[in-house]
N, C-alpha and C. Protein backbone atom coordinates (compact mmCIF):
# COMPACT_ATOMS: atom_id res chain seq x y z
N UNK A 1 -20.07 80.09 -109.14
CA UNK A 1 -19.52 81.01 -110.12
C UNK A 1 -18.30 81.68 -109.49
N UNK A 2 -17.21 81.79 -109.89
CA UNK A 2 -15.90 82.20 -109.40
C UNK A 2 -15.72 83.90 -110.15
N UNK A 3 -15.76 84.60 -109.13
CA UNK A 3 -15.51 86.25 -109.21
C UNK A 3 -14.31 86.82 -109.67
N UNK A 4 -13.99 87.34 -110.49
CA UNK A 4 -12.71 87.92 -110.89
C UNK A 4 -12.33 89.20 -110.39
N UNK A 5 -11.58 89.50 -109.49
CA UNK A 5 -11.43 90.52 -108.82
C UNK A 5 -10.11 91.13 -109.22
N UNK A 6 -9.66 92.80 -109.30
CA UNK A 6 -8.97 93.67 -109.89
C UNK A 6 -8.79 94.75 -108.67
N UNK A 7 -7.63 94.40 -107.84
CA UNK A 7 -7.49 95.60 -106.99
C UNK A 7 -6.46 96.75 -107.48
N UNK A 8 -7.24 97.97 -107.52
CA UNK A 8 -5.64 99.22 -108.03
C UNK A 8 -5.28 99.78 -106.89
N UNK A 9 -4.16 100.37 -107.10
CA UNK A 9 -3.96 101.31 -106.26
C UNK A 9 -3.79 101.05 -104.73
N UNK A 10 -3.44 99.99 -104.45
CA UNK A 10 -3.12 99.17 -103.15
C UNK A 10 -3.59 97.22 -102.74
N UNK A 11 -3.81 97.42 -101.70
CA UNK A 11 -3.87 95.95 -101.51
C UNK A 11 -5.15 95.62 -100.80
N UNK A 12 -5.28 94.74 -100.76
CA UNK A 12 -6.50 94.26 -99.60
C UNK A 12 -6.39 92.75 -99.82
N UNK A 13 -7.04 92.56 -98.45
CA UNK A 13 -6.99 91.19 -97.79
C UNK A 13 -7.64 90.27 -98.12
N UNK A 14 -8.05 89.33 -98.57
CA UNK A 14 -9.01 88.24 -98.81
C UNK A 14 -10.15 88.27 -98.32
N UNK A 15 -9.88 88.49 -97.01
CA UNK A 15 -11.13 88.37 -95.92
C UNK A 15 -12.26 89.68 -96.80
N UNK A 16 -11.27 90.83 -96.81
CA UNK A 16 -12.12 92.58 -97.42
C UNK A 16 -13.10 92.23 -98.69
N UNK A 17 -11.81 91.43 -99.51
CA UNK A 17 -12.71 90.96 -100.92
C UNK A 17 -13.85 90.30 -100.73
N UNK A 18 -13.66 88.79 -100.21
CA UNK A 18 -15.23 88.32 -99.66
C UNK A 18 -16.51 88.90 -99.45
N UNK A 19 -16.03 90.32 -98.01
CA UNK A 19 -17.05 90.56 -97.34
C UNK A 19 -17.79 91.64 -98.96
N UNK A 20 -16.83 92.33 -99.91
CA UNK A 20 -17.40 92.97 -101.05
C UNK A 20 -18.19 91.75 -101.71
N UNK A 21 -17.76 90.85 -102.16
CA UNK A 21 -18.66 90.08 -103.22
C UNK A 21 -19.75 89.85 -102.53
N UNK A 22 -19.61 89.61 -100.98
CA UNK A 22 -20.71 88.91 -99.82
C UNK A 22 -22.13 90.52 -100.47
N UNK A 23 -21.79 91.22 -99.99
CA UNK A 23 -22.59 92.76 -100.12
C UNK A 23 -22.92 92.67 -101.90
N UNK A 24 -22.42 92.90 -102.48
CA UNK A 24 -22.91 92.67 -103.76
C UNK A 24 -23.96 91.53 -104.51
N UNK A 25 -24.13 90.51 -103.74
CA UNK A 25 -24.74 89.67 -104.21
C UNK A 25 -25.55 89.59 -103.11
N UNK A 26 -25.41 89.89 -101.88
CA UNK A 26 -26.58 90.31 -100.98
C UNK A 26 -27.75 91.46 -101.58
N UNK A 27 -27.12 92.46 -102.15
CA UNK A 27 -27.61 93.68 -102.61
C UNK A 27 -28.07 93.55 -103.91
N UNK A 28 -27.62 93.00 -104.74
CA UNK A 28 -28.33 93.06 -106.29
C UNK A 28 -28.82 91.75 -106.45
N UNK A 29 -28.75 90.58 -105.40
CA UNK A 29 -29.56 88.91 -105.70
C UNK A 29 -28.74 88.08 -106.76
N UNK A 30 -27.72 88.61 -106.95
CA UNK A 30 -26.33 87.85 -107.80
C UNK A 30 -25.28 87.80 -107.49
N UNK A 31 -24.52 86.78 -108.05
CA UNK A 31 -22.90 87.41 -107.13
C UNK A 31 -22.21 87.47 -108.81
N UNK A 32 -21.76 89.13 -108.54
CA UNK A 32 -21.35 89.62 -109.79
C UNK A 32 -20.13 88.54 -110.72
N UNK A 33 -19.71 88.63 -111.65
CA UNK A 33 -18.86 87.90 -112.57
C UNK A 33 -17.49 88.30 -112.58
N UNK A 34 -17.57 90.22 -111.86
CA UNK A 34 -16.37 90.63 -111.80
C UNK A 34 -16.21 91.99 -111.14
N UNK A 35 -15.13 92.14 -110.49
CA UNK A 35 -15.50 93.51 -109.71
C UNK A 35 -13.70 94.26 -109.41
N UNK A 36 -13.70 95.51 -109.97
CA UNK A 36 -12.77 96.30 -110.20
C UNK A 36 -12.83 97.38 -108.80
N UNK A 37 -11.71 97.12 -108.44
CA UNK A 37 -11.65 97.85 -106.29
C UNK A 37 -10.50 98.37 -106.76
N UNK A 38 -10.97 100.38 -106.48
CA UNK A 38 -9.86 101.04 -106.46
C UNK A 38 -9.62 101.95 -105.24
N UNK A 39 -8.70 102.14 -105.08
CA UNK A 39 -8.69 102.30 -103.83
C UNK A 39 -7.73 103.36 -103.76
N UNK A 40 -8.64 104.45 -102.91
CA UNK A 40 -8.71 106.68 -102.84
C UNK A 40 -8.28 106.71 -101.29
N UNK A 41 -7.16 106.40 -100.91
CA UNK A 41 -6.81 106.55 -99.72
C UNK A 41 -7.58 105.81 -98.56
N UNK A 42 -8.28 106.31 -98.07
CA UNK A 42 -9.73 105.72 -96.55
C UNK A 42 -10.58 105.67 -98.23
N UNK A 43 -10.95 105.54 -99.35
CA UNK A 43 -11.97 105.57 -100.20
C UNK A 43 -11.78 104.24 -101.03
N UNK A 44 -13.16 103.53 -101.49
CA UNK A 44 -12.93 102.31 -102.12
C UNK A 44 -13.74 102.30 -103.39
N UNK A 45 -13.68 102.49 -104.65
CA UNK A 45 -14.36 102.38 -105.25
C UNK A 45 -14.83 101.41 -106.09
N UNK A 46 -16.26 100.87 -106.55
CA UNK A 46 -16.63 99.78 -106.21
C UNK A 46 -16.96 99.52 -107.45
N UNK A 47 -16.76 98.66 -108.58
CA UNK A 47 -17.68 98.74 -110.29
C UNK A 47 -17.75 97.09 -110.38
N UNK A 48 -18.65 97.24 -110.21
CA UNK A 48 -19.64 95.55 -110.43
C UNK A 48 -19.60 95.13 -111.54
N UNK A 49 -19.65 94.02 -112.40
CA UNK A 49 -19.89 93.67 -113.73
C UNK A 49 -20.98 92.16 -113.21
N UNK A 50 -22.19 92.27 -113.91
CA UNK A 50 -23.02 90.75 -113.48
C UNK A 50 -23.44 90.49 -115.22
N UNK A 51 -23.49 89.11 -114.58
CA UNK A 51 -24.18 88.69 -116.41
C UNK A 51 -25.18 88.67 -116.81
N UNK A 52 -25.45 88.82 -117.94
CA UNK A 52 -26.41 89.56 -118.44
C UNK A 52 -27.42 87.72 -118.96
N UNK A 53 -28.54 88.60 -118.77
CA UNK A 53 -30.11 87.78 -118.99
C UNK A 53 -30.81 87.88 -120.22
N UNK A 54 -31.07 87.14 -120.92
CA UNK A 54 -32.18 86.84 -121.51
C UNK A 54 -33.27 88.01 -121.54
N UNK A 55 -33.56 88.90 -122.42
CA UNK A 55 -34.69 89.68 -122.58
C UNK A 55 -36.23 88.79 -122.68
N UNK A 56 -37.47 88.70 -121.41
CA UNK A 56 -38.44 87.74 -121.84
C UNK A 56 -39.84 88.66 -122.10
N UNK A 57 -40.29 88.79 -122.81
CA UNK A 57 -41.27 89.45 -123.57
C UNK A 57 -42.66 88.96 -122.10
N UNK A 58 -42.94 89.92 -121.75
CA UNK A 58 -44.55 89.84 -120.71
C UNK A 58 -45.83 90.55 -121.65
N UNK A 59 -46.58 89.65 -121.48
CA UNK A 59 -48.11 90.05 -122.45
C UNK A 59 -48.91 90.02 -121.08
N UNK A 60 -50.15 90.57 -121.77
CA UNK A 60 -51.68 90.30 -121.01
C UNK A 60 -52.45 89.32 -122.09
N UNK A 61 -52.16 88.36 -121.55
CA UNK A 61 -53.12 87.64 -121.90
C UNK A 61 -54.62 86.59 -120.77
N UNK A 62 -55.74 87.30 -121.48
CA UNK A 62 -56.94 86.72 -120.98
C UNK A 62 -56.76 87.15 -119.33
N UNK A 63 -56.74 88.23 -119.08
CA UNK A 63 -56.34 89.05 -117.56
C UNK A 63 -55.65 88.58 -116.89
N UNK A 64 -54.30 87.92 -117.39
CA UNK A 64 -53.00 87.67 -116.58
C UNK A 64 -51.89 87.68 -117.09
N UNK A 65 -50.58 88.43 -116.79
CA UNK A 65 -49.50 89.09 -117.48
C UNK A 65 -48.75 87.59 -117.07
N UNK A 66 -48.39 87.19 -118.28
CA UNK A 66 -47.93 85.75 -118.92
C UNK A 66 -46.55 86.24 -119.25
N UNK A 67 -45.29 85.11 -119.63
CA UNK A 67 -44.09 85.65 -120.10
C UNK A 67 -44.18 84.17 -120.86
N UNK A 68 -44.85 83.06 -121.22
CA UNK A 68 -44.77 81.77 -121.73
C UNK A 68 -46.09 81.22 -121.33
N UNK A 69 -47.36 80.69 -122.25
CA UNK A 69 -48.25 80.08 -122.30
C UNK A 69 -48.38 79.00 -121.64
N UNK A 70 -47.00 77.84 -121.52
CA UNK A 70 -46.46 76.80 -120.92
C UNK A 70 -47.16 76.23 -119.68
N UNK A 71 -47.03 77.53 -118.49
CA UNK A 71 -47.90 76.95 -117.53
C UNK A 71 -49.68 77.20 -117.29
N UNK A 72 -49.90 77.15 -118.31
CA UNK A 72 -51.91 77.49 -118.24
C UNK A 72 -52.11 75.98 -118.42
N UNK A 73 -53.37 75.79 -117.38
CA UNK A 73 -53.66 74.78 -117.70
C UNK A 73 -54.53 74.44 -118.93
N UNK A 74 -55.28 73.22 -119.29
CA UNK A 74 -55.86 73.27 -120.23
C UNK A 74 -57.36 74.34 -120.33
N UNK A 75 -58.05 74.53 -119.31
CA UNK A 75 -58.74 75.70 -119.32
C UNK A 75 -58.15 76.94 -120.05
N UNK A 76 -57.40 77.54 -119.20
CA UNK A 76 -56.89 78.55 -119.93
C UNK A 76 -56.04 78.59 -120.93
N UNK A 77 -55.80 77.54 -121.61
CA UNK A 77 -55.02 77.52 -123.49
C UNK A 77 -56.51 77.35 -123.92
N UNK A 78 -57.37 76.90 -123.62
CA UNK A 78 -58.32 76.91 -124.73
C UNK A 78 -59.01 78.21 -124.66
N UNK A 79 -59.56 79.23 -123.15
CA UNK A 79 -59.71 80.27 -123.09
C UNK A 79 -58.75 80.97 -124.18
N UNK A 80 -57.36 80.99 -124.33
CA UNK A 80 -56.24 81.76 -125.50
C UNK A 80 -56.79 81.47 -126.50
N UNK A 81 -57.03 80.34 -127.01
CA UNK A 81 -56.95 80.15 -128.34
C UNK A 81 -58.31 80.88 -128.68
N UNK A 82 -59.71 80.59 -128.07
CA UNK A 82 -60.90 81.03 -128.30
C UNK A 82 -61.07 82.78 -128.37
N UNK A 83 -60.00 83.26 -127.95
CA UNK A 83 -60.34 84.63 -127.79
C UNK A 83 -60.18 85.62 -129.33
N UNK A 84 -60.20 86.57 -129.76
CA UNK A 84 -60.78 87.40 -130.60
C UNK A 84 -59.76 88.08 -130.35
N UNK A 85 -58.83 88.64 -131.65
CA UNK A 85 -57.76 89.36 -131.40
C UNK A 85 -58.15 90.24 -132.57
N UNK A 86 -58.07 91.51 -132.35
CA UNK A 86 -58.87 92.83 -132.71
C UNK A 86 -57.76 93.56 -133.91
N UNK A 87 -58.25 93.45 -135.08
CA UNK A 87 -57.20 94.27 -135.97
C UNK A 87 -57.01 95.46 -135.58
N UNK A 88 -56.24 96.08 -136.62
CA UNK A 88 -56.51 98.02 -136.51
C UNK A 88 -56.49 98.33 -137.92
N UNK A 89 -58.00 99.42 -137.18
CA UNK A 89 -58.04 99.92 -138.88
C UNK A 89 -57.60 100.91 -139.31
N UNK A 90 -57.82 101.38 -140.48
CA UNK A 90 -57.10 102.13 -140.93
C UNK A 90 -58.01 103.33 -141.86
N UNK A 91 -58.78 104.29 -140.88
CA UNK A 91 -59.69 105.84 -141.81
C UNK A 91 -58.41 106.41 -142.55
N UNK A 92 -59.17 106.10 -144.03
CA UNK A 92 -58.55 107.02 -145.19
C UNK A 92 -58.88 108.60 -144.83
């Protein structure tokens, strides 16, 4: 994935940029999509942009927090299917 980098307010070296994306994707487990370096005299300020994920829905199902049925083996899809899913009622 190729980083789009935005320096203000002065210059920096190739090598500087690296070692930032190096730390950023060391630190958050991504290497961001884009990163805006402004630069406060001796001060660097740092605004990450990473791409964004997929929201994946986690249940409890049959005492194990599942995000996709997919990997149960056949034991446990038929444990799912057999189980009793509890309405709610409703006192007038």
């Amino acid at each position: 994935m190729a980083c789009t980098v935005n320096v203000t307010n002065g210059t920096m070296n190739q090598q500087e940029i690296d070692a930032y994306i190096a730390r950023a994707t060391e630190k958050y487990g991504s290497e961001p999509t884009r990163i805006e370096i402004t630069i406060d005299g001796d001060e660097v300020e740092l605004d990450y942009t990473f791409e964004s994920h997929p929201f994946q829905r986690i249940r409890r199902i049959t005492g194990y927090l599942v995000g996709a049925l997919d990997r149960f083996n056949n034991a446990k899809r038929c444990e799912e299917q057999d189980r009793v899913k509890h309405a709610i009622r409703k006192d007038s």
